[in-house]
Protein backbone atom coordinates (compact mmCIF):
# COMPACT_ATOMS: atom_id res chain seq x y z
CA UNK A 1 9.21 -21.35 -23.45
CA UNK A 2 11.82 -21.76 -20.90
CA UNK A 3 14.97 -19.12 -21.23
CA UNK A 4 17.02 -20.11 -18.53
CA UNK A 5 20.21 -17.88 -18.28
CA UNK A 6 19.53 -15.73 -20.95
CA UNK A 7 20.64 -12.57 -19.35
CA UNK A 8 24.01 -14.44 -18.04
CA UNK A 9 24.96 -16.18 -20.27
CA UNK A 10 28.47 -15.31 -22.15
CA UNK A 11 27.70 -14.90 -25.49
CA UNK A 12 28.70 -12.68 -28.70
CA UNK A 13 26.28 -9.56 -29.06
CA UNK A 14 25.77 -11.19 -32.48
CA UNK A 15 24.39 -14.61 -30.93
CA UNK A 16 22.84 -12.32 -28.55
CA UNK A 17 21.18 -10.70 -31.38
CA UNK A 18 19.97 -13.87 -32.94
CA UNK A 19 18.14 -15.43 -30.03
CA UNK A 20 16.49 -12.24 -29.09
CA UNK A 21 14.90 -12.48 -32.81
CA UNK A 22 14.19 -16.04 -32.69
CA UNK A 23 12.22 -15.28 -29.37
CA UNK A 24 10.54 -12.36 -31.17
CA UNK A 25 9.56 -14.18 -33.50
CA UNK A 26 8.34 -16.90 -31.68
CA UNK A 27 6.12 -14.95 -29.20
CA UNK A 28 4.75 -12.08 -31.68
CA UNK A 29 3.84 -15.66 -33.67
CA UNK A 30 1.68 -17.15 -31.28
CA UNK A 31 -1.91 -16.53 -31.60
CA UNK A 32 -2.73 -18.61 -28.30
CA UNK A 33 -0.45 -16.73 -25.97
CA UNK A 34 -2.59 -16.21 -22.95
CA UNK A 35 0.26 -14.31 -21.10
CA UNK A 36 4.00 -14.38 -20.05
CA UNK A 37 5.50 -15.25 -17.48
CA UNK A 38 9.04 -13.40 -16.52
CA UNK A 39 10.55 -15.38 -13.64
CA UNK A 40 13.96 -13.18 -12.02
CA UNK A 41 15.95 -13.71 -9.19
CA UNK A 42 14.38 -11.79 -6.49
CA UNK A 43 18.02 -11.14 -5.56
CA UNK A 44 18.44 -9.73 -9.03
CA UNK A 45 15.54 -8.14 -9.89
CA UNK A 46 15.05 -6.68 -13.48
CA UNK A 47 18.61 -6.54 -15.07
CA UNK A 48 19.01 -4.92 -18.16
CA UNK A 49 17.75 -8.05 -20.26
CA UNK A 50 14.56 -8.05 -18.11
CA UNK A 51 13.79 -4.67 -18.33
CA UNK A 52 14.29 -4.70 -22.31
CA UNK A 53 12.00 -8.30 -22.65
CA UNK A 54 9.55 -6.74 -20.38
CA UNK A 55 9.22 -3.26 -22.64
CA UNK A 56 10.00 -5.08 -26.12
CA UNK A 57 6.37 -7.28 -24.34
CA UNK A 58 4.22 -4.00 -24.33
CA UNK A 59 0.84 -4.38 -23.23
CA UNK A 60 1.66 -8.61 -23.48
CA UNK A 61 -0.13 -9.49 -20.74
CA UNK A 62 2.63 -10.80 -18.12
CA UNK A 63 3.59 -11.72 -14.71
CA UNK A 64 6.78 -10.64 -12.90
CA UNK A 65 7.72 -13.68 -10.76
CA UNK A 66 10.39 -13.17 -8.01
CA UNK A 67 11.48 -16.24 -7.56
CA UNK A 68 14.55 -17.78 -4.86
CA UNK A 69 12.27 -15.25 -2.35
CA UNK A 70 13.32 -17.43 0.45
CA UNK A 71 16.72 -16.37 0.29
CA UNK A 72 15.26 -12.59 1.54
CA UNK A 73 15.03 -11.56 4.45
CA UNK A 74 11.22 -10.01 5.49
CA UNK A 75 12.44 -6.29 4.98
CA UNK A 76 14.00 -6.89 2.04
CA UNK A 77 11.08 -8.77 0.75
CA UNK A 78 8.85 -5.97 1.95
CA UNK A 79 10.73 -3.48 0.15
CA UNK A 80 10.19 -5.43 -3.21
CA UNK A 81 6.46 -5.71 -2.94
CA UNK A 82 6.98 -1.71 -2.32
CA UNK A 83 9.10 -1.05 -5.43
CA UNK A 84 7.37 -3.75 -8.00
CA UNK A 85 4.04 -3.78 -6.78
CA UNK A 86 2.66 -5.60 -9.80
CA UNK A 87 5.47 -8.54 -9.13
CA UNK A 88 4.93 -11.65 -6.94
CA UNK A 89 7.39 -12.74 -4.77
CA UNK A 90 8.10 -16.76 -4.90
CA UNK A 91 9.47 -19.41 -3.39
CA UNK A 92 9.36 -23.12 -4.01
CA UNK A 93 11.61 -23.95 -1.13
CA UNK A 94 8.47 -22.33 1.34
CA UNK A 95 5.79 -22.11 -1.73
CA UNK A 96 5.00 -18.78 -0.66
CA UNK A 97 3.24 -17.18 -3.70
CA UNK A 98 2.71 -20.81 -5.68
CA UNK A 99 -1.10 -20.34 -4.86
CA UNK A 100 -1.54 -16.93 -6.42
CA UNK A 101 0.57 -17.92 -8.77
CA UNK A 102 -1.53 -21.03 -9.90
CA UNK A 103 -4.72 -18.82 -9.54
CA UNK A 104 -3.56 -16.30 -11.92
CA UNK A 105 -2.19 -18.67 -14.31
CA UNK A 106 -5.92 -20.85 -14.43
CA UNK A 107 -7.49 -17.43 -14.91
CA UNK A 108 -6.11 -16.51 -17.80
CA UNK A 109 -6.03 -19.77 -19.57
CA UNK A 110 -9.57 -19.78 -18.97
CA UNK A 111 -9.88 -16.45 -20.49
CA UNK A 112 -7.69 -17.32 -23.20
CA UNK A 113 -10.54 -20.53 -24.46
CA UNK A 114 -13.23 -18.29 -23.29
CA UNK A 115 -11.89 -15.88 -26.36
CA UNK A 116 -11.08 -18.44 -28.76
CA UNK A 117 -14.65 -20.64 -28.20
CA UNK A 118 -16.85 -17.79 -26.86
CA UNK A 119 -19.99 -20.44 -26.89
């Protein structure tokens, strides 16, 4: 599920309110879920929508992609990895991370039918 512009977009708190149920909904109804997948700006890194999706997730399994990390410079880059360890940086400008990131993704789809056909 693709939520582009969620945290910018200029909506009433009462629209607000609705999508951020029908998103509930939807993941908390989706047996299959191998993992999500929260893709920021890595020039905006975890806004106040971000941080909220990413507690409301739990123990969701879930990948924090930086993305746009081309537009950083090395130290600044270096002082992400520092302060969100657990997040890859990402670029598809330079593809830095796209590797890992396919790798990861594979992994846990392959757990995911591993659990649901354990043959």
């Amino acid at each position: 599920m693709d939520l582009p512009g969620y945290g910018y977009a200029r909506v009433s708190k009462e629209l607000r309110g609705q999508w951020q149920a029908l998103v509930g909904a939807y993941l908390q109804g989706r047996p299959a879920l191998a993992g999500v997948v929260v893709i920021m700006d890595a020039r905006h890194p975890l806004m106040p929508l971000d941080q909220q999706l990413i507690e409301w997730l739990g123990d969701t399994r879930k990948l924090l992609l930086l993305a746009k990390s081309d537009k950083l410079s090395r130290a600044e880059q270096g002082a992400l990895r520092k302060k969100f360890g657990d997040a890859l940086l990402f670029s598809s400008v330079t593809r830095q991370g796209v590797e890992e990131c396919c790798g990861l993704l594979e992994r846990w789809l392959q757990q995911a039918a591993e659990i649901k056909d354990p043959r």
